[in-house]
C-alpha atoms as a PDB file:
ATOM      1  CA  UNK A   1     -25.882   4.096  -5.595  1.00  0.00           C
ATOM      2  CA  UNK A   2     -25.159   4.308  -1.738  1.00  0.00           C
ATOM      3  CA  UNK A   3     -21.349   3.625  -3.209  1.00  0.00           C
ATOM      4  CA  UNK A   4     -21.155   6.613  -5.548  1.00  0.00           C
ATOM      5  CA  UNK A   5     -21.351   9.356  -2.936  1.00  0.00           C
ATOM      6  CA  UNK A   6     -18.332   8.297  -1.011  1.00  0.00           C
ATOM      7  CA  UNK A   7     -16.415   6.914  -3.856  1.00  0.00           C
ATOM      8  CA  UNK A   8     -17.345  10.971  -5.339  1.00  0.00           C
ATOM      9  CA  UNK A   9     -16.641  12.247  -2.244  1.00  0.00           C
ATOM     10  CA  UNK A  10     -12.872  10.426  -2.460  1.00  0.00           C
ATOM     11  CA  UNK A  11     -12.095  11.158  -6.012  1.00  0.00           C
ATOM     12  CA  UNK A  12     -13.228  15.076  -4.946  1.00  0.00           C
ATOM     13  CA  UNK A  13     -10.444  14.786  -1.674  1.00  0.00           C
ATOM     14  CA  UNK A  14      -7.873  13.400  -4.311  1.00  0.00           C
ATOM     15  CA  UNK A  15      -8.075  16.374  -7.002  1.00  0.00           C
ATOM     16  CA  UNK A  16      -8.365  18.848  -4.049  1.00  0.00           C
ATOM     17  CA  UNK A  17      -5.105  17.491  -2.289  1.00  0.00           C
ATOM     18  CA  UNK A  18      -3.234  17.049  -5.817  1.00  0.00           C
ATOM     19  CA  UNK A  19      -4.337  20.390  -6.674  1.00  0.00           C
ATOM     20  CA  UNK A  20      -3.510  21.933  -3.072  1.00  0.00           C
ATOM     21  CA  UNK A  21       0.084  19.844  -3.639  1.00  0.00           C
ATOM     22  CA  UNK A  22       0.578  21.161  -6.836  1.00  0.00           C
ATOM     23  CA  UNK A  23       0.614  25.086  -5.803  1.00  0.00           C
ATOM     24  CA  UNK A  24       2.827  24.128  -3.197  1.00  0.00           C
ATOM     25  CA  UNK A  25       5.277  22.551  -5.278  1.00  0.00           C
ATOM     26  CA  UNK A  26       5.490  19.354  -3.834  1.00  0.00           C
ATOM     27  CA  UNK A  27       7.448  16.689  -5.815  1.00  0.00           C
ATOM     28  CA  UNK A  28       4.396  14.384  -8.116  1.00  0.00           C
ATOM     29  CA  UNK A  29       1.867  16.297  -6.775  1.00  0.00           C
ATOM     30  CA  UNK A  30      -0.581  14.115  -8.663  1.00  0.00           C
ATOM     31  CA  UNK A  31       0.479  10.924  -7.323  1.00  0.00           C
ATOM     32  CA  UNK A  32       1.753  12.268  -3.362  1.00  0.00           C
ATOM     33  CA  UNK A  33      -1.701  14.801  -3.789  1.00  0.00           C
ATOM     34  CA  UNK A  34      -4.073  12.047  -4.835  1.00  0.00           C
ATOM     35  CA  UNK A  35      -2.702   9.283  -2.333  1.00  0.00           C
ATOM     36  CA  UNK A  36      -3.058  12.139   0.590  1.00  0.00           C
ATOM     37  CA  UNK A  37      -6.523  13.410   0.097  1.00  0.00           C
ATOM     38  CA  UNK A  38      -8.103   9.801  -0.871  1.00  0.00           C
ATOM     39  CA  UNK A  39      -6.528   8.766   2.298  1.00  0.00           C
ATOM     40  CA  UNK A  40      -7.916  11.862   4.417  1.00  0.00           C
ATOM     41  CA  UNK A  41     -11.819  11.530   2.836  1.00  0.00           C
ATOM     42  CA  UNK A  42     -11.293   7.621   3.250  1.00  0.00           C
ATOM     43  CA  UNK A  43     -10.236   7.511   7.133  1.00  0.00           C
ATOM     44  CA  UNK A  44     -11.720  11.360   8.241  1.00  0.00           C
ATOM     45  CA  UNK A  45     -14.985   9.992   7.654  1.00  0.00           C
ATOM     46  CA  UNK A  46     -14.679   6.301   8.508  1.00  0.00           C
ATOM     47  CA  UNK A  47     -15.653   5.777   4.484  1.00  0.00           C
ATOM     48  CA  UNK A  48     -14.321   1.961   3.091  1.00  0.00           C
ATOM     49  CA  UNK A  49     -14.679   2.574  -0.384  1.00  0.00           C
ATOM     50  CA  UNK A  50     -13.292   0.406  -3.270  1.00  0.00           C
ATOM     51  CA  UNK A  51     -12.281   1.692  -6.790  1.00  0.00           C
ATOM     52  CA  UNK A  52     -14.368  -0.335  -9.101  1.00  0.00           C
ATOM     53  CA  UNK A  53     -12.139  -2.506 -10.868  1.00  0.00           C
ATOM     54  CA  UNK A  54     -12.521  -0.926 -14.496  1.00  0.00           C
ATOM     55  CA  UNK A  55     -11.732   2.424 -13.087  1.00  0.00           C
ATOM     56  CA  UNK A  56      -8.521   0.631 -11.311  1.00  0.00           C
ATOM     57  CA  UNK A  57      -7.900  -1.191 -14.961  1.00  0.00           C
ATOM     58  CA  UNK A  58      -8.158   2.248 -16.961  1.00  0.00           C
ATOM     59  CA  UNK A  59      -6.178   3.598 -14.482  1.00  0.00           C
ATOM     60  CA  UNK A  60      -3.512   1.511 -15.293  1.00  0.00           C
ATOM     61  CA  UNK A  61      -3.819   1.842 -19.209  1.00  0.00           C
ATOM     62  CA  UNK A  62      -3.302   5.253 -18.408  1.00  0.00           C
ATOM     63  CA  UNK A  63       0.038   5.306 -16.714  1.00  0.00           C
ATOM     64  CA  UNK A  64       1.471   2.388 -19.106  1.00  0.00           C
ATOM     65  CA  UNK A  65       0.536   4.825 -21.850  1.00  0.00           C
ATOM     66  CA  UNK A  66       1.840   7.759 -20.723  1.00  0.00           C
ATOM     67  CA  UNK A  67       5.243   5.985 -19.902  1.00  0.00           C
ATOM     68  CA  UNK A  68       5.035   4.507 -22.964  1.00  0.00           C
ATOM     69  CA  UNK A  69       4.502   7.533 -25.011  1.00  0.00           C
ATOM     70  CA  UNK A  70       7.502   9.169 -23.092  1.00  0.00           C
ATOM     71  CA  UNK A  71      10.327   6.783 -24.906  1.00  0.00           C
ATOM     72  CA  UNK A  72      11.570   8.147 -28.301  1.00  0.00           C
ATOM     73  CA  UNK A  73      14.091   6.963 -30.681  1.00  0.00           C
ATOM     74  CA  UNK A  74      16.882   8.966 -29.278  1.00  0.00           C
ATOM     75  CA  UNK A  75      16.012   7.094 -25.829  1.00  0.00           C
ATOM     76  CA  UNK A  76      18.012   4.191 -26.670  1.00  0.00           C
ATOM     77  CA  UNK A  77      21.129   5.910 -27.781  1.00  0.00           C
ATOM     78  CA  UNK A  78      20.700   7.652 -24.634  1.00  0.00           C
ATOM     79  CA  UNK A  79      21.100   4.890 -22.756  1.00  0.00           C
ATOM     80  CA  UNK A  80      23.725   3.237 -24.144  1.00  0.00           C
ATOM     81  CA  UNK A  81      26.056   5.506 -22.212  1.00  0.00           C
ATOM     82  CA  UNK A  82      24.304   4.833 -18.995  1.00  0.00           C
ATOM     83  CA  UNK A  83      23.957   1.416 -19.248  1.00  0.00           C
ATOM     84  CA  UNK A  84      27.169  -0.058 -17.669  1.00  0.00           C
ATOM     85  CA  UNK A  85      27.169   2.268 -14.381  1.00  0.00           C
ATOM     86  CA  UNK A  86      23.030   2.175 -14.594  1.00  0.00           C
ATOM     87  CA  UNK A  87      22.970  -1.500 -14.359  1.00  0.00           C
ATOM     88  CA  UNK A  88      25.852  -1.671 -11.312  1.00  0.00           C
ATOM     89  CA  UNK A  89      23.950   0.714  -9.936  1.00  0.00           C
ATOM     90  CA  UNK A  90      20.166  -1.114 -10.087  1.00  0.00           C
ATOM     91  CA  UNK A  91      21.999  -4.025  -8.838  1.00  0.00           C
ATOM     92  CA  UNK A  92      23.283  -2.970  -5.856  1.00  0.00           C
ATOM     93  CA  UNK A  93      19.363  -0.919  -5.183  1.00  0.00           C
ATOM     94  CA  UNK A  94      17.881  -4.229  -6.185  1.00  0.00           C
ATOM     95  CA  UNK A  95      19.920  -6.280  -4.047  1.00  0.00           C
ATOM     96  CA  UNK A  96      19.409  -4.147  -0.920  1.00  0.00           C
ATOM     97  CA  UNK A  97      15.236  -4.075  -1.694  1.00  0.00           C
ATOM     98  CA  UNK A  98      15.780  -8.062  -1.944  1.00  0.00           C
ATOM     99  CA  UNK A  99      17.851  -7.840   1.653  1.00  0.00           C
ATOM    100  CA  UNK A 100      15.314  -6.307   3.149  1.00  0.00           C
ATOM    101  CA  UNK A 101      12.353  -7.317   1.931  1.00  0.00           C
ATOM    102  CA  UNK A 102      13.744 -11.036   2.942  1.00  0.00           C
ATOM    103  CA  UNK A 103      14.238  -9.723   6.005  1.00  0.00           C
ATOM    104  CA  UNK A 104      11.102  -7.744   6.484  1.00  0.00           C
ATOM    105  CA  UNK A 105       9.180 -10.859   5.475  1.00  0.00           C
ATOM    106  CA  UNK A 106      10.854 -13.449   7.844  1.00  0.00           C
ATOM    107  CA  UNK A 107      10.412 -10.904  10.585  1.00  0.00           C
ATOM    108  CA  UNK A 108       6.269 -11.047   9.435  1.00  0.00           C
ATOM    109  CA  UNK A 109       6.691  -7.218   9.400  1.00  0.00           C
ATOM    110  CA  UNK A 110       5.403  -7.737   5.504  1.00  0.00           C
ATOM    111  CA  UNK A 111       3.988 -10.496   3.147  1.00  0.00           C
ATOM    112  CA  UNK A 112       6.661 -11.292   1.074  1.00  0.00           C
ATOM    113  CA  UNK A 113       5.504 -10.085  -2.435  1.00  0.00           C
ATOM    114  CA  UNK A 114       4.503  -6.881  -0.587  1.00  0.00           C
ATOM    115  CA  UNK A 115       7.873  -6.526   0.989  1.00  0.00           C
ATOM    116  CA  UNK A 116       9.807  -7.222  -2.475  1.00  0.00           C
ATOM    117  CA  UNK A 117       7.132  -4.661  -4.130  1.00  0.00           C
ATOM    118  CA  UNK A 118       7.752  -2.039  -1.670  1.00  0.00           C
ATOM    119  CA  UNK A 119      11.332  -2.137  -1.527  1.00  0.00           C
ATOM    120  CA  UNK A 120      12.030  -2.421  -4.903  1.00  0.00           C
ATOM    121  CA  UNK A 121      13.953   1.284  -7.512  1.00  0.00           C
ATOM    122  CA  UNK A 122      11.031   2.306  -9.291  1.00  0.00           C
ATOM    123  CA  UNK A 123       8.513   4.937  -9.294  1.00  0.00           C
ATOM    124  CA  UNK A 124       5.683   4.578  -6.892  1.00  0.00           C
ATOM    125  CA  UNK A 125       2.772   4.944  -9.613  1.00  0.00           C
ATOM    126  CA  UNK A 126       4.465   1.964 -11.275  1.00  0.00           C
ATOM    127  CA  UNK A 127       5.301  -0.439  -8.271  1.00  0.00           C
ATOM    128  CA  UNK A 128       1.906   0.300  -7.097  1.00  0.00           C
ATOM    129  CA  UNK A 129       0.143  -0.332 -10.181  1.00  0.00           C
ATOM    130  CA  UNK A 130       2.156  -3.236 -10.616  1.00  0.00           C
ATOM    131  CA  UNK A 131       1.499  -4.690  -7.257  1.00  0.00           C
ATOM    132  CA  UNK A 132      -2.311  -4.276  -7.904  1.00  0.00           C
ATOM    133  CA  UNK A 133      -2.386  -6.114 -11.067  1.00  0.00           C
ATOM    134  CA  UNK A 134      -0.842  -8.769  -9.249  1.00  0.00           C
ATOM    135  CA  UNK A 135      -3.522  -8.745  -6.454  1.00  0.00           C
ATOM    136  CA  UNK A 136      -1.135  -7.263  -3.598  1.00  0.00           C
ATOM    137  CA  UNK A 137      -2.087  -4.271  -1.371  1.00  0.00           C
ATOM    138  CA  UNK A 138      -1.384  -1.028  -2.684  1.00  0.00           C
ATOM    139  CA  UNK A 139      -1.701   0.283   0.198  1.00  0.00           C
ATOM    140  CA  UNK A 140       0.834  -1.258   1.583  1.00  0.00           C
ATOM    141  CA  UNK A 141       3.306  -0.888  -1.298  1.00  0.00           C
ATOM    142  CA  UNK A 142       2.183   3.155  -1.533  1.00  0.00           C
ATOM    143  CA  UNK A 143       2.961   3.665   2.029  1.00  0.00           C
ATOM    144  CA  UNK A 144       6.534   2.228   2.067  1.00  0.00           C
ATOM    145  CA  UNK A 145       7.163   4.108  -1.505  1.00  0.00           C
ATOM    146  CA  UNK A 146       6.110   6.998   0.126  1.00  0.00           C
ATOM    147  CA  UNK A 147       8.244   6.830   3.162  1.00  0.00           C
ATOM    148  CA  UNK A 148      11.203   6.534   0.509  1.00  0.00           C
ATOM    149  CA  UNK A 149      10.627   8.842  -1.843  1.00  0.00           C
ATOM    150  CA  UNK A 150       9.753  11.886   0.860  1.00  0.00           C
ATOM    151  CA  UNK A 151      13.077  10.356   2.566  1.00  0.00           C
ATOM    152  CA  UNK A 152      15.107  11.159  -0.412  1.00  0.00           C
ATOM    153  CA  UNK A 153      13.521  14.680  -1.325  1.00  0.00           C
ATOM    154  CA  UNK A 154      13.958  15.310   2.139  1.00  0.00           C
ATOM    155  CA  UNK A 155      17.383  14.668   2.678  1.00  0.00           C
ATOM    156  CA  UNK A 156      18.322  15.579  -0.939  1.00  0.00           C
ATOM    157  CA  UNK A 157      19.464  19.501  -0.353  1.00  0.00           C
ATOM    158  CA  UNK A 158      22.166  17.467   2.521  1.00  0.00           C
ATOM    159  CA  UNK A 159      22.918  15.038  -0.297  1.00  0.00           C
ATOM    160  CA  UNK A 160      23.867  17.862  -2.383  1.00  0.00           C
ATOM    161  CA  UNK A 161      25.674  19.925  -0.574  1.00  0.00           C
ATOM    162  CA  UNK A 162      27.703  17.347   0.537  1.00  0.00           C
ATOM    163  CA  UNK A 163      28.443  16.845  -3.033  1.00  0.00           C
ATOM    164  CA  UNK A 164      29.832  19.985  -3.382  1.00  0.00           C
ATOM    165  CA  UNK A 165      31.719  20.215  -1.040  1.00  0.00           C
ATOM    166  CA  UNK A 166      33.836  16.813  -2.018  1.00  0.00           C
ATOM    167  CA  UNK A 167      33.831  17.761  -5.257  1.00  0.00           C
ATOM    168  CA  UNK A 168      35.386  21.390  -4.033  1.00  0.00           C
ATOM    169  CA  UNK A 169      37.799  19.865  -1.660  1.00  0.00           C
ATOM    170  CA  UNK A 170      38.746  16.607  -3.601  1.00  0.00           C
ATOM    171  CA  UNK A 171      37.883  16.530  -7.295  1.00  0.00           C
ATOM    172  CA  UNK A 172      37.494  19.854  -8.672  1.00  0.00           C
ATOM    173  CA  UNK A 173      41.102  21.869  -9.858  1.00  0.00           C
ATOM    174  CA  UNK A 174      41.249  25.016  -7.455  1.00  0.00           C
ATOM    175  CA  UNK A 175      41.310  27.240 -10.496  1.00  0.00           C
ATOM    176  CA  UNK A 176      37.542  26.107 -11.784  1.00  0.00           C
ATOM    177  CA  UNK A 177      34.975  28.559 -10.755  1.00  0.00           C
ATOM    178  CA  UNK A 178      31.566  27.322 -10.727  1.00  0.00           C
ATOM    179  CA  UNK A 179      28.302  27.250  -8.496  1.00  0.00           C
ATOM    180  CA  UNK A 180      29.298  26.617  -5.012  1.00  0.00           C
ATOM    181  CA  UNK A 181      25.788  25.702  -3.950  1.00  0.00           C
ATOM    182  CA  UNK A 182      23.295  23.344  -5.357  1.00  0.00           C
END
């Protein structure tokens, strides 16, 4: 019992955050929302509380489900188109998140697993859950997900208009009218 009250008092600062993120429109409010007010309940009041493990283990049903449930039979003819440049493109991603995780680990910045975990493409409910099933820190692997994903949403309006204006100057015909910002 003297574990329910802060464990309630976490899961309370998680749907308040994610709710909080949600009006504001931040990108996966649930997952950036949750992490954020867990954390602030957790650390503002010097709380050290663990998810019980079936709560962690449902928790994970529940996002292989819902990814699951997402793929449909026009999902693999889909992909088909995508799969040459998709798979150059993982491997070069993949390859980098092997780089540096290497490197991160020889430097003892990160535990090796960690370090592959955290640097690896994939969404950051996923590598987390992942790296919990296999008895890593998801801490750890949340925090560097985090740092890349709010990097790329971030920088992604630059990214963009960058992209337009190559594809003005260099690829598009100077008779095509479209959008001229993203």
């Amino acid at each position: 019992m003297t574990q329910l009250l802060p464990l309630l008092a976490v899961m309370a600062g998680s749907a308040a955050a994610a709710l909080i993120f949600r009006r504001c429109r931040i990108p996966l409010w649930p997952i950036t929302g949750g992490l954020v007010g867990a954390a602030a309940i957790n650390l503002g009041f010097g709380l050290a509380v663990q998810v019980p493990n079936l709560i962690v283990l449902l928790a994970q049903l529940l996002v292989g489900t819902a990814i699951g449930a997402t793929i449909a039979p026009d999902t693999f003819r889909q992909f088909r188109r995508f799969l040459a440049p998709g798979s150059l493109a993982v491997g070069a991603v993949l390859g980098a998140g092997l780089l540096f995780g290497w490197a991160f680990a020889a430097l003892g910045i990160l535990d090796p697993a960690e370090a592959m975990l955290s640097l690896m493409p994939g969404g950051v409910g996923e590598m987390v859950t992942a790296g919990v099933a296999l008895g890593f820190d998801g801490a750890v692997i949340i925090g560097a997900h985090m740092v890349r994903l709010f990097t790329v949403l971030l920088s992604l309006p630059l990214v963009l208009w960058v992209a337009v204006k190559i594809r003005q100057r260099w690829i598009a015909d100077p008779d095509e009218t479209g959008p001229q910002q993203p």
